[in-house]
N, C-alpha and C. Protein backbone atom coordinates (compact mmCIF):
# COMPACT_ATOMS: atom_id res chain seq x y z
N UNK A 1 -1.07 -58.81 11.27
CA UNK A 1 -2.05 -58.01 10.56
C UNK A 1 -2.23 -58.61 9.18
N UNK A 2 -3.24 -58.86 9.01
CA UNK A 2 -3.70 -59.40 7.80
C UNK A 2 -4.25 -58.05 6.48
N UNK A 3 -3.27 -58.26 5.53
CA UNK A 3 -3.21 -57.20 4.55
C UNK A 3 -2.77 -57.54 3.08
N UNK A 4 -4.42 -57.95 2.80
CA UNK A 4 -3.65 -58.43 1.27
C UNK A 4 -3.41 -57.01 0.11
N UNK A 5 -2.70 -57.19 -1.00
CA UNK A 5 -1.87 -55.86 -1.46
C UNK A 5 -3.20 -56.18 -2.86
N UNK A 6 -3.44 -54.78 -2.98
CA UNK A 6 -4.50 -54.61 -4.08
C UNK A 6 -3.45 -53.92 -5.05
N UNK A 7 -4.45 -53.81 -6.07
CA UNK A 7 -3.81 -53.26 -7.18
C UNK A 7 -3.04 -51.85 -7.06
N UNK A 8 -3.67 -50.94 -6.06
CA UNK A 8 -3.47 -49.69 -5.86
C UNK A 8 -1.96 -49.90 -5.10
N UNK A 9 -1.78 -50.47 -4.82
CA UNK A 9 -0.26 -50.50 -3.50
C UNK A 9 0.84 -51.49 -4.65
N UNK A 10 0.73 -51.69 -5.92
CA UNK A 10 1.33 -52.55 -6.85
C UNK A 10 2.11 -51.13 -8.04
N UNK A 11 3.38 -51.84 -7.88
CA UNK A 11 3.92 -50.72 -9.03
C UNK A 11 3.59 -51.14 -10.45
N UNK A 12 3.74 -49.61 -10.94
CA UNK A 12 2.95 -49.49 -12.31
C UNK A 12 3.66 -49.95 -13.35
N UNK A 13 3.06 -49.86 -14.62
CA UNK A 13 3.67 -50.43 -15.91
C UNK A 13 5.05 -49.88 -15.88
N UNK A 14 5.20 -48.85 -15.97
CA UNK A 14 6.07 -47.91 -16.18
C UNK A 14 7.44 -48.28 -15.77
N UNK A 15 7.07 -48.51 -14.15
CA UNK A 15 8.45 -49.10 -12.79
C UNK A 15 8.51 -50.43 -13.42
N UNK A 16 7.30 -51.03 -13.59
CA UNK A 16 7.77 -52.69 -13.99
C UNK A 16 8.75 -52.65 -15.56
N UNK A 17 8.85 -51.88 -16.33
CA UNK A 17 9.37 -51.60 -17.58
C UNK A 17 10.90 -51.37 -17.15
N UNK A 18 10.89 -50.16 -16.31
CA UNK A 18 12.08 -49.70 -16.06
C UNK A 18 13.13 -50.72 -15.18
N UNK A 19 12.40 -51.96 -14.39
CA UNK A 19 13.06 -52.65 -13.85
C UNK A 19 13.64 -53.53 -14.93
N UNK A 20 12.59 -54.12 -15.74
CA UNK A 20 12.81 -55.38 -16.47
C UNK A 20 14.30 -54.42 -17.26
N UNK A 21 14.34 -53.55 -17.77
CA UNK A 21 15.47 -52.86 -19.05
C UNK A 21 16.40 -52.50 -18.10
N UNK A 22 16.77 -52.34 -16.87
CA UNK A 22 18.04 -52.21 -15.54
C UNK A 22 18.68 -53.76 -15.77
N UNK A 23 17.52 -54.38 -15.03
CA UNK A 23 18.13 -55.73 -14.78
C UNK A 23 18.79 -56.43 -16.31
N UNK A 24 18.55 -56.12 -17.18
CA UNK A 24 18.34 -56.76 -18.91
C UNK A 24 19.94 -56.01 -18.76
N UNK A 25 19.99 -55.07 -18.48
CA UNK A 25 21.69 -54.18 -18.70
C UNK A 25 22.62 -55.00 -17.98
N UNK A 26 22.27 -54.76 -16.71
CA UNK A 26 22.95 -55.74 -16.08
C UNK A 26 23.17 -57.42 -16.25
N UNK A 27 22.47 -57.86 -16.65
CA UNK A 27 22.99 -59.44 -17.10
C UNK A 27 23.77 -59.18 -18.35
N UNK A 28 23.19 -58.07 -19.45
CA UNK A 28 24.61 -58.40 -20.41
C UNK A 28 25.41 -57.99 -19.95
N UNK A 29 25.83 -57.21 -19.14
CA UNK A 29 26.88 -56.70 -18.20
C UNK A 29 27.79 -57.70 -17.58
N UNK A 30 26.79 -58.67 -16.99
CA UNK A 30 27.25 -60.02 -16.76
C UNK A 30 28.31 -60.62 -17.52
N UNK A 31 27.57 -61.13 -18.58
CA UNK A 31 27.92 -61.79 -19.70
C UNK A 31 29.25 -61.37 -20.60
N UNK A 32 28.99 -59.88 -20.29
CA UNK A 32 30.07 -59.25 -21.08
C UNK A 32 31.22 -59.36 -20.31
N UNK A 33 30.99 -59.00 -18.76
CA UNK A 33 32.49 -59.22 -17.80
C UNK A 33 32.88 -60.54 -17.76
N UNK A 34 32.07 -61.75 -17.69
CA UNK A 34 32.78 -63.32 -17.94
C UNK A 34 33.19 -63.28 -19.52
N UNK A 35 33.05 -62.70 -19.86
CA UNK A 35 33.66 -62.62 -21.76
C UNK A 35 35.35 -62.17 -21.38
N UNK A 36 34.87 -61.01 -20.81
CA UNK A 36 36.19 -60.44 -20.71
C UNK A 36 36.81 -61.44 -19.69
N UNK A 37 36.61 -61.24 -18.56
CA UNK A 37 37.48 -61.97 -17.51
C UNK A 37 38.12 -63.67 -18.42
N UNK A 38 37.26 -64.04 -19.09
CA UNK A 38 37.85 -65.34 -19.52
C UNK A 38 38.70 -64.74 -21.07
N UNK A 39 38.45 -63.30 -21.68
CA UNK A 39 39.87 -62.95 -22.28
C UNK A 39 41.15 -62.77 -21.42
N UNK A 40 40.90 -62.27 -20.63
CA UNK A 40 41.75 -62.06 -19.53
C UNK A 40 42.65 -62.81 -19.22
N UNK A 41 42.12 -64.12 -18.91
CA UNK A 41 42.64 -65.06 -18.30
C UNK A 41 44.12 -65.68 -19.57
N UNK A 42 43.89 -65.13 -20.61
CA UNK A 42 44.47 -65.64 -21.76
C UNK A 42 45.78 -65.05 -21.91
N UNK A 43 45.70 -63.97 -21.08
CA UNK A 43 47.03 -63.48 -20.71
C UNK A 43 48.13 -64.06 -19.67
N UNK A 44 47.07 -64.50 -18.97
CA UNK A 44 48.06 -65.37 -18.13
C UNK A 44 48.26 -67.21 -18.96
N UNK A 45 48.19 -67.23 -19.94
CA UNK A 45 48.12 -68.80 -20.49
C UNK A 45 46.91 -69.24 -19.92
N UNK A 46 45.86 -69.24 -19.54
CA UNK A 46 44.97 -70.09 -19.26
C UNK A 46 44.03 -69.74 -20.57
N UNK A 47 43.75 -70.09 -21.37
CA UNK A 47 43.10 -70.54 -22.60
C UNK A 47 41.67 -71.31 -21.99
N UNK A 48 41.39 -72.02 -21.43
CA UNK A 48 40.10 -73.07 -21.27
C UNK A 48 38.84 -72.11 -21.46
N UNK A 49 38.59 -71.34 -20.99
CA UNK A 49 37.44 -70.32 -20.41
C UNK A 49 37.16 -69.59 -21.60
N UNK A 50 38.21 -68.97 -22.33
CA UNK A 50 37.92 -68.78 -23.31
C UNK A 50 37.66 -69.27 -24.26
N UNK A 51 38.22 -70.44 -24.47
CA UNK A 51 37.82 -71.82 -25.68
C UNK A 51 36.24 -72.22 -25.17
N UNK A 52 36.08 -72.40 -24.33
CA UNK A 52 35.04 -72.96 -23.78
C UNK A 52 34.20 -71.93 -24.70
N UNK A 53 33.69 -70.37 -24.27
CA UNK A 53 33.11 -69.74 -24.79
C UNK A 53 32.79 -69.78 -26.11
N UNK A 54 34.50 -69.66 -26.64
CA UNK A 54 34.55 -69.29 -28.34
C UNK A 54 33.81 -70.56 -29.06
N UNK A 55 33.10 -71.50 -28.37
CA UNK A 55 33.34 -72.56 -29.24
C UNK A 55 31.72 -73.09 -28.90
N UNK A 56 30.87 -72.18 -28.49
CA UNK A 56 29.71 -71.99 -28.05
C UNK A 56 28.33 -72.38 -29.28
N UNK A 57 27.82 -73.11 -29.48
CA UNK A 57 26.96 -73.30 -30.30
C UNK A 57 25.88 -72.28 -29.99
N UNK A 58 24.72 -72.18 -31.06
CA UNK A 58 23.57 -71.26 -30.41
C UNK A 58 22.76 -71.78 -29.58
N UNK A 59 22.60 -72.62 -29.31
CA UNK A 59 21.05 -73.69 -28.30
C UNK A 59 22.54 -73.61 -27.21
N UNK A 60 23.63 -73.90 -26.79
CA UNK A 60 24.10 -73.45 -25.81
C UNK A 60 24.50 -71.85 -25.15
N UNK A 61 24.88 -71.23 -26.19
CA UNK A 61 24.51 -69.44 -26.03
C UNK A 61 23.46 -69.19 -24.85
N UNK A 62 22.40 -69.99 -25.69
CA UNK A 62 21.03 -69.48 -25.09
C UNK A 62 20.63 -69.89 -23.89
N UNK A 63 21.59 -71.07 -23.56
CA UNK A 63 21.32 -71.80 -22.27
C UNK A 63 22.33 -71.15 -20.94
N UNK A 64 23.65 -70.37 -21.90
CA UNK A 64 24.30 -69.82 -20.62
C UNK A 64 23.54 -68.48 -20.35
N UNK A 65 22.93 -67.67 -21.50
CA UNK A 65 21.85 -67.04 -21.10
C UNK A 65 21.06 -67.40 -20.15
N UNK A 66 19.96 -68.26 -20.56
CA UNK A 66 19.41 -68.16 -19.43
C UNK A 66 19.59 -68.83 -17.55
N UNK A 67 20.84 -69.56 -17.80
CA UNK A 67 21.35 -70.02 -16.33
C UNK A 67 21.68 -68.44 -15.88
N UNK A 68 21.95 -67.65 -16.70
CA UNK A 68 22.94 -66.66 -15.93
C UNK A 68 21.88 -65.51 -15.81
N UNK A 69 20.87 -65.58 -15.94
CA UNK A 69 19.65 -64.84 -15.87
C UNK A 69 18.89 -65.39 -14.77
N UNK A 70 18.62 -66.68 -14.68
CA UNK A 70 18.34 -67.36 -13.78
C UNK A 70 18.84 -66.82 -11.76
N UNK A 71 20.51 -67.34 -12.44
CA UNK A 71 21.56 -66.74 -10.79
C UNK A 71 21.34 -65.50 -10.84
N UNK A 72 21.48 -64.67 -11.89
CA UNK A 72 20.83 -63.30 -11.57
C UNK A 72 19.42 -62.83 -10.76
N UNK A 73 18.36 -63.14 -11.10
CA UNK A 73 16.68 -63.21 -10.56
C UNK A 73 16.69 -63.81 -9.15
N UNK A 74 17.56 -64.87 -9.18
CA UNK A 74 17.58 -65.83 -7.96
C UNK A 74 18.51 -65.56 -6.75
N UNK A 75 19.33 -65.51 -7.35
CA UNK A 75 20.29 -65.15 -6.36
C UNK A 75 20.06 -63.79 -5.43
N UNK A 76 19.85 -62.16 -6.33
CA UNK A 76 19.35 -60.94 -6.04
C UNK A 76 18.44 -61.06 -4.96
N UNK A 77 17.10 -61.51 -5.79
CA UNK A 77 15.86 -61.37 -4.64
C UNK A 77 15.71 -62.49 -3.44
N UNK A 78 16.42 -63.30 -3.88
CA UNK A 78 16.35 -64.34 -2.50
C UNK A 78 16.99 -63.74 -1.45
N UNK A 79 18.44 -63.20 -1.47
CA UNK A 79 19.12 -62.60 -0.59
C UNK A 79 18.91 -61.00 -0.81
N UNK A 80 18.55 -60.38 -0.88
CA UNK A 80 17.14 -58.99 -0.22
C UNK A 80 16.34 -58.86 -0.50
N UNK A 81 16.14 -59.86 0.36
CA UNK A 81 14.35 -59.64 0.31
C UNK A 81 13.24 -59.75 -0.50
N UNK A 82 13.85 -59.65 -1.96
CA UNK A 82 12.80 -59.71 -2.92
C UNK A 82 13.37 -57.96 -4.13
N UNK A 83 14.22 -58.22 -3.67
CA UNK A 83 14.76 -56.79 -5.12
C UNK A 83 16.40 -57.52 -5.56
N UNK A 84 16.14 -57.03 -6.87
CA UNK A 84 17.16 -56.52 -7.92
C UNK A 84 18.16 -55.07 -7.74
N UNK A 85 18.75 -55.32 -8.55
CA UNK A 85 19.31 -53.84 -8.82
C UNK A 85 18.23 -52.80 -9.19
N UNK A 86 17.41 -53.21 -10.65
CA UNK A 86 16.55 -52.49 -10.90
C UNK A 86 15.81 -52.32 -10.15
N UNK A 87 15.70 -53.21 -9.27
CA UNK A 87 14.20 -52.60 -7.85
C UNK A 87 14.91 -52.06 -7.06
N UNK A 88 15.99 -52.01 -6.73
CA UNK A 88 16.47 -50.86 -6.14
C UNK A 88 16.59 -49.37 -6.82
N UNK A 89 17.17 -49.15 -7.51
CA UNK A 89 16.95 -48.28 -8.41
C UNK A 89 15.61 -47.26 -8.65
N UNK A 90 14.65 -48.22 -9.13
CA UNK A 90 13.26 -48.16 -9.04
C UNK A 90 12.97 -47.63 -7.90
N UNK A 91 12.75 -48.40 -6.27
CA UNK A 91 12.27 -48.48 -5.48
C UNK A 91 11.13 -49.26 -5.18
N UNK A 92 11.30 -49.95 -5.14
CA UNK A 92 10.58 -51.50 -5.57
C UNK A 92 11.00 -52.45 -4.84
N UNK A 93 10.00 -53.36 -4.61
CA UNK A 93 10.47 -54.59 -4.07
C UNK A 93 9.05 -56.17 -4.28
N UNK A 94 9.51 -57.01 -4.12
CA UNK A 94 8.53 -58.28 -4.19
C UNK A 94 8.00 -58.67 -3.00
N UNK A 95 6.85 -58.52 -2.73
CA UNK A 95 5.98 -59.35 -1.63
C UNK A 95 5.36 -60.39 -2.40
N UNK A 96 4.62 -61.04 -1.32
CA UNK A 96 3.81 -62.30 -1.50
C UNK A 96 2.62 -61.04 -1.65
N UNK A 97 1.49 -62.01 -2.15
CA UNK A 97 -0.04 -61.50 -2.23
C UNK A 97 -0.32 -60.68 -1.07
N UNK A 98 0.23 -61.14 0.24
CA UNK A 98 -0.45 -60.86 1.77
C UNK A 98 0.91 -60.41 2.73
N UNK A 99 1.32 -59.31 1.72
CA UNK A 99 2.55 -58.86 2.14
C UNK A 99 3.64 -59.28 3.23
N UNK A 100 4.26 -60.52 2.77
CA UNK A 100 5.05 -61.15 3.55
C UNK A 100 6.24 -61.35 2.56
N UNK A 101 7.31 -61.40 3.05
CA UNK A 101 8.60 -61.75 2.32
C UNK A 101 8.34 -63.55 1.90
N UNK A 102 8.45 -63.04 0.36
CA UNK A 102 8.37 -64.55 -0.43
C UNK A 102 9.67 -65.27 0.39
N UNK A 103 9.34 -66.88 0.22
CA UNK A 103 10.29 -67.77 0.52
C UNK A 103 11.40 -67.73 -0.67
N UNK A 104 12.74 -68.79 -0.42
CA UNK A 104 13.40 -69.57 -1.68
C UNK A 104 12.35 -69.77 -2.35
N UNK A 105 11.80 -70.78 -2.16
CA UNK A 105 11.11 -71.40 -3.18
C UNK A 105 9.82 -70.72 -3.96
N UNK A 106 9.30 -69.66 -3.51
CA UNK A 106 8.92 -68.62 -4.24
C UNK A 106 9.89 -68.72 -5.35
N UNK A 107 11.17 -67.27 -4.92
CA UNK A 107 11.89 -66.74 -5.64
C UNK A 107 12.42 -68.29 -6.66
N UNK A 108 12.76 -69.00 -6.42
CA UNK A 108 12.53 -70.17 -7.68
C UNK A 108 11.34 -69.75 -8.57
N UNK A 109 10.63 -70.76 -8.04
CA UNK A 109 9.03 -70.27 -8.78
C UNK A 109 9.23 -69.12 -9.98
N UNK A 110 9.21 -68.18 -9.12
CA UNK A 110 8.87 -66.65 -10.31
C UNK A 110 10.06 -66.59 -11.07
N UNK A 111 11.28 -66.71 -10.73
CA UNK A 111 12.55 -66.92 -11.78
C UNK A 111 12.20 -67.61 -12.74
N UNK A 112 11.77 -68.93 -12.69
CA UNK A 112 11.51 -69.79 -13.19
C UNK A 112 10.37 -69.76 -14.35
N UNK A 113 9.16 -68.44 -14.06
CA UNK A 113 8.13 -68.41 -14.89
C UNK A 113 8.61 -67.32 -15.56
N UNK A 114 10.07 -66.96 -15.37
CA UNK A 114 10.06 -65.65 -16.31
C UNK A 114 10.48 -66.30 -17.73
N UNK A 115 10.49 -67.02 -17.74
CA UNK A 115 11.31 -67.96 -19.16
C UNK A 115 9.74 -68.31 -19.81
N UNK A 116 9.07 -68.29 -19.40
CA UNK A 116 7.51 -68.54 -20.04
C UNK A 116 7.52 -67.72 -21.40
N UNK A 117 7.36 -68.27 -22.62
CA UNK A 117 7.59 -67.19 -24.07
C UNK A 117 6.25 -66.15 -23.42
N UNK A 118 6.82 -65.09 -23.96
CA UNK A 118 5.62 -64.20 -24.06
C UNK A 118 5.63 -63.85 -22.46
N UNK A 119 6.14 -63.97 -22.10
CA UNK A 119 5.50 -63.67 -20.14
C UNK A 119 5.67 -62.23 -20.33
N UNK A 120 6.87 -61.43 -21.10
CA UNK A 120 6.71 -59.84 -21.23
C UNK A 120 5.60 -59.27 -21.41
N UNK A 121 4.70 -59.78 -22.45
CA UNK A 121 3.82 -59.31 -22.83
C UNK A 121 2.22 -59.27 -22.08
N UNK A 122 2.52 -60.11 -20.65
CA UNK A 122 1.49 -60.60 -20.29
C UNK A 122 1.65 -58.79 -19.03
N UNK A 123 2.01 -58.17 -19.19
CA UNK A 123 2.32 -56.98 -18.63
C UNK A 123 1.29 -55.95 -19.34
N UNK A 124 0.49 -56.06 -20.55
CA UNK A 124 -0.13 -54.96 -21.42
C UNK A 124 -1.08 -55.02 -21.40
N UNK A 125 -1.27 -54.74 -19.69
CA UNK A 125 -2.99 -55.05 -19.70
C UNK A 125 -3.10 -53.61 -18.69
N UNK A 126 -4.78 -53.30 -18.28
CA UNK A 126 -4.88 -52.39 -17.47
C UNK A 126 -4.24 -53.00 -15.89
N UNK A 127 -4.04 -54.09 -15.32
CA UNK A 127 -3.59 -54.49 -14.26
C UNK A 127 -2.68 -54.93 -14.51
N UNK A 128 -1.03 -54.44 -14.83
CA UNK A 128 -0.17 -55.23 -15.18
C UNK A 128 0.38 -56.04 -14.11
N UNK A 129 0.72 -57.18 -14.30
CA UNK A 129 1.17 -58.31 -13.61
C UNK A 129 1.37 -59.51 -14.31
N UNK A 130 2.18 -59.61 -14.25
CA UNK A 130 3.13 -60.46 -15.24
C UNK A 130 2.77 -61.87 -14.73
N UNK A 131 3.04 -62.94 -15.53
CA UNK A 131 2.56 -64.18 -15.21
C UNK A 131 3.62 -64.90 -14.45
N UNK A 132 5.07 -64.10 -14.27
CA UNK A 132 5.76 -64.59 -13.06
C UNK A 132 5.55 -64.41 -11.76
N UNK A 133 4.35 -63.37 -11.73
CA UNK A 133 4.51 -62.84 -10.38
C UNK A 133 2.76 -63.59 -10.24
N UNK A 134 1.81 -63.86 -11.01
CA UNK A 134 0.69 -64.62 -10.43
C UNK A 134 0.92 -65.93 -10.69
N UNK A 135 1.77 -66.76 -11.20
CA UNK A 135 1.70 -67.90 -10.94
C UNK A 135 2.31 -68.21 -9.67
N UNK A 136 3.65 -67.63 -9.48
CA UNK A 136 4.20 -67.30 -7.48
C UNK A 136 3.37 -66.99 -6.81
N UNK A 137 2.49 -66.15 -6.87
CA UNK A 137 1.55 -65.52 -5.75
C UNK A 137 2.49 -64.29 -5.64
N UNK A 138 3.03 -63.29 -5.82
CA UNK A 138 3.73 -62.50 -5.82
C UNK A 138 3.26 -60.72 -6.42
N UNK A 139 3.98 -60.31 -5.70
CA UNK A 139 3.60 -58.72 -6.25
C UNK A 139 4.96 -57.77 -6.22
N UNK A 140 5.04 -57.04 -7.10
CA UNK A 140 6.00 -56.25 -6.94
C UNK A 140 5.22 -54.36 -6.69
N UNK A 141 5.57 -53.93 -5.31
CA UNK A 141 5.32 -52.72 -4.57
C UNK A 141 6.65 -51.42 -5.03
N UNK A 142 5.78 -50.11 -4.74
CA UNK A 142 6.65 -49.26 -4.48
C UNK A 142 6.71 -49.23 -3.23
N UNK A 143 8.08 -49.06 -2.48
CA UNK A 143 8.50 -49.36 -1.22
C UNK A 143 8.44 -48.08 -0.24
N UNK A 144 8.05 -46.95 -0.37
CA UNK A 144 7.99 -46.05 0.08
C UNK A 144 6.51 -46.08 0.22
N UNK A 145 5.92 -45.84 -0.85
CA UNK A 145 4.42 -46.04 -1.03
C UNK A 145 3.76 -46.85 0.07
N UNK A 146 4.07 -48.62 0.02
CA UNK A 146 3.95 -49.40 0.88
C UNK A 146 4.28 -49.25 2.04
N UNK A 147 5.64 -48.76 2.71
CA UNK A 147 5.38 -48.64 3.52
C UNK A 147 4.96 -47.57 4.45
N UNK A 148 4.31 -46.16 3.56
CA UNK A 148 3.70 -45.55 4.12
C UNK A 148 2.08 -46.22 4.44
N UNK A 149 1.81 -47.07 3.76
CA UNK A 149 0.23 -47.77 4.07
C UNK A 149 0.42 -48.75 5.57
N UNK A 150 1.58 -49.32 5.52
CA UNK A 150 2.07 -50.17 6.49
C UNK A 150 1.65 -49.41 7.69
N UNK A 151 2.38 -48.16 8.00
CA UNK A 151 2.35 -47.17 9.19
C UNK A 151 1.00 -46.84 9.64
N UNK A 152 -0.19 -45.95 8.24
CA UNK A 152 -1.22 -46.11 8.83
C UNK A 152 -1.94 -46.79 9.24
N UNK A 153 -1.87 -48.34 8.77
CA UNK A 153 -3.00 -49.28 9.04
C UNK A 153 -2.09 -49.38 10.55
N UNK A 154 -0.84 -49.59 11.12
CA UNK A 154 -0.85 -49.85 12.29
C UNK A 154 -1.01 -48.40 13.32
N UNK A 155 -1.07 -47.45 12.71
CA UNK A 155 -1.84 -45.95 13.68
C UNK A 155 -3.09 -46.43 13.65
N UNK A 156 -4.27 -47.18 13.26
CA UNK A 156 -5.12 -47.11 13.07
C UNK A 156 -5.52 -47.97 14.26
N UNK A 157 -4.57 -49.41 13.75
CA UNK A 157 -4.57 -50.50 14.87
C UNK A 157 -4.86 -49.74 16.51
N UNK A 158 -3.68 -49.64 16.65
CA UNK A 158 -3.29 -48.55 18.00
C UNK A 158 -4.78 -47.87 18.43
N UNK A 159 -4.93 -46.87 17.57
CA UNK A 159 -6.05 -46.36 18.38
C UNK A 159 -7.45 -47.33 18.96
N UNK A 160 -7.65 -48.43 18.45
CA UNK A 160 -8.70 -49.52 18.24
C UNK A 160 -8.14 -50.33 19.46
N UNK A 161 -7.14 -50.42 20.06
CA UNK A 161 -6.49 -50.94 20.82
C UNK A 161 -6.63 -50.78 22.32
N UNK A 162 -7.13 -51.51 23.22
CA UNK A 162 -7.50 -51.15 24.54
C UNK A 162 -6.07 -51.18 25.06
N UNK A 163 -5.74 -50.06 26.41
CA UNK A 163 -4.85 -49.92 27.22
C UNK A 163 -4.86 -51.11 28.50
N UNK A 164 -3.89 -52.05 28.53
CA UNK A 164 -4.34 -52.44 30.00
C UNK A 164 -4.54 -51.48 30.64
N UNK A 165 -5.32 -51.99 32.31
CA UNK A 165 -5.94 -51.52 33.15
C UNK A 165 -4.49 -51.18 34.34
N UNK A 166 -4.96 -49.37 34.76
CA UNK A 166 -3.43 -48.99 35.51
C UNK A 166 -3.73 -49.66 36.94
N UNK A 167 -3.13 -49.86 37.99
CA UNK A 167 -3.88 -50.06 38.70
C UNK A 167 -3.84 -48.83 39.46
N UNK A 168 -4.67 -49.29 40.89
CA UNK A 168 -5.12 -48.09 41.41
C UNK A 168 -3.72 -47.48 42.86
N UNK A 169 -2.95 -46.86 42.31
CA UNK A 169 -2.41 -46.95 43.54
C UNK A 169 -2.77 -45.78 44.88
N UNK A 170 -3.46 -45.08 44.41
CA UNK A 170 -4.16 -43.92 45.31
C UNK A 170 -5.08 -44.43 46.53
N UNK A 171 -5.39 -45.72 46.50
CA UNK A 171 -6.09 -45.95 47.91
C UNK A 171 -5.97 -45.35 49.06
């Protein structure tokens, strides 16, 4: 069935807000448990992990930032389907334009355009959609929503649908 997703079947500013500030918790969450875990480790004499850290310039800061934002975005939606925590949460999820589960290399792609300066802001429009999700070809849905549209268009199918022919066994 061919079903491309319009604006109306696309979650709103609001869900897209509430995802981006979930997921944003969770990576410093991240960041903060490899902080700790590599204090941690200092108890047992292993020192490296933590030196490594403590000794962090800012242009590298920013780079374990964004690798670890990166495995975050990438890792999540590649392996379900196309959600986060926050899209779970939410109830949300990522299709392609023509509602099909994005590939890897999608979920690259849009990870990849979220590092675009300014891509937040490309959200403050009357059609929000962020420039990670149209340079992918990508959409992010409410999943209940969607797939209540899913159901009718195939009730609809169905009825449009010829029955094979019974045969006759009454001769």
């Amino acid at each position: 069935m061919d079903f491309q997703i319009t604006h109306q079947y696309r979650a709103g500013m609001g869900l897209r807000f509430a995802n981006y500030i979930i997921d944003l918790l969770v990576q410093y969450g991240l960041i903060f448990g490899i902080g700790l875990f590599a204090g941690l480790l200092t108890y047992a004499d292993i020192y490296g992990p933590a030196e490594f850290i403590g000794t962090l310039n800012p242009i590298q800061e920013y780079i374990f930032g964004y690798l670890t934002s990166f495995i975050y975005y990438f890792a999540f939606e590649a392996l379900t389907g196309g959600r986060t925590l926050g899209k779970y949460i939410t109830g949300t999820k990522v299709l392609t334009e023509w509602a099909e589960k994005p590939t890897a290399g999608t979920f690259v792609k849009r990870t990849l355009c979220r590092f675009i300066p300014f891509n937040p802001f490309s959200f403050l429009t009357d059609n929000p959609r962020g420039w990670h999700d149209s340079i992918s070809g990508t959409v992010v849905v409410h999943v209940k929503t969607f797939e209540r549209e899913l159901e009718l268009r195939k009730g609809f199918d169905q009825i449009g649908a010829t029955q094979p022919e019974a045969e006759n066994t009454w001769q």
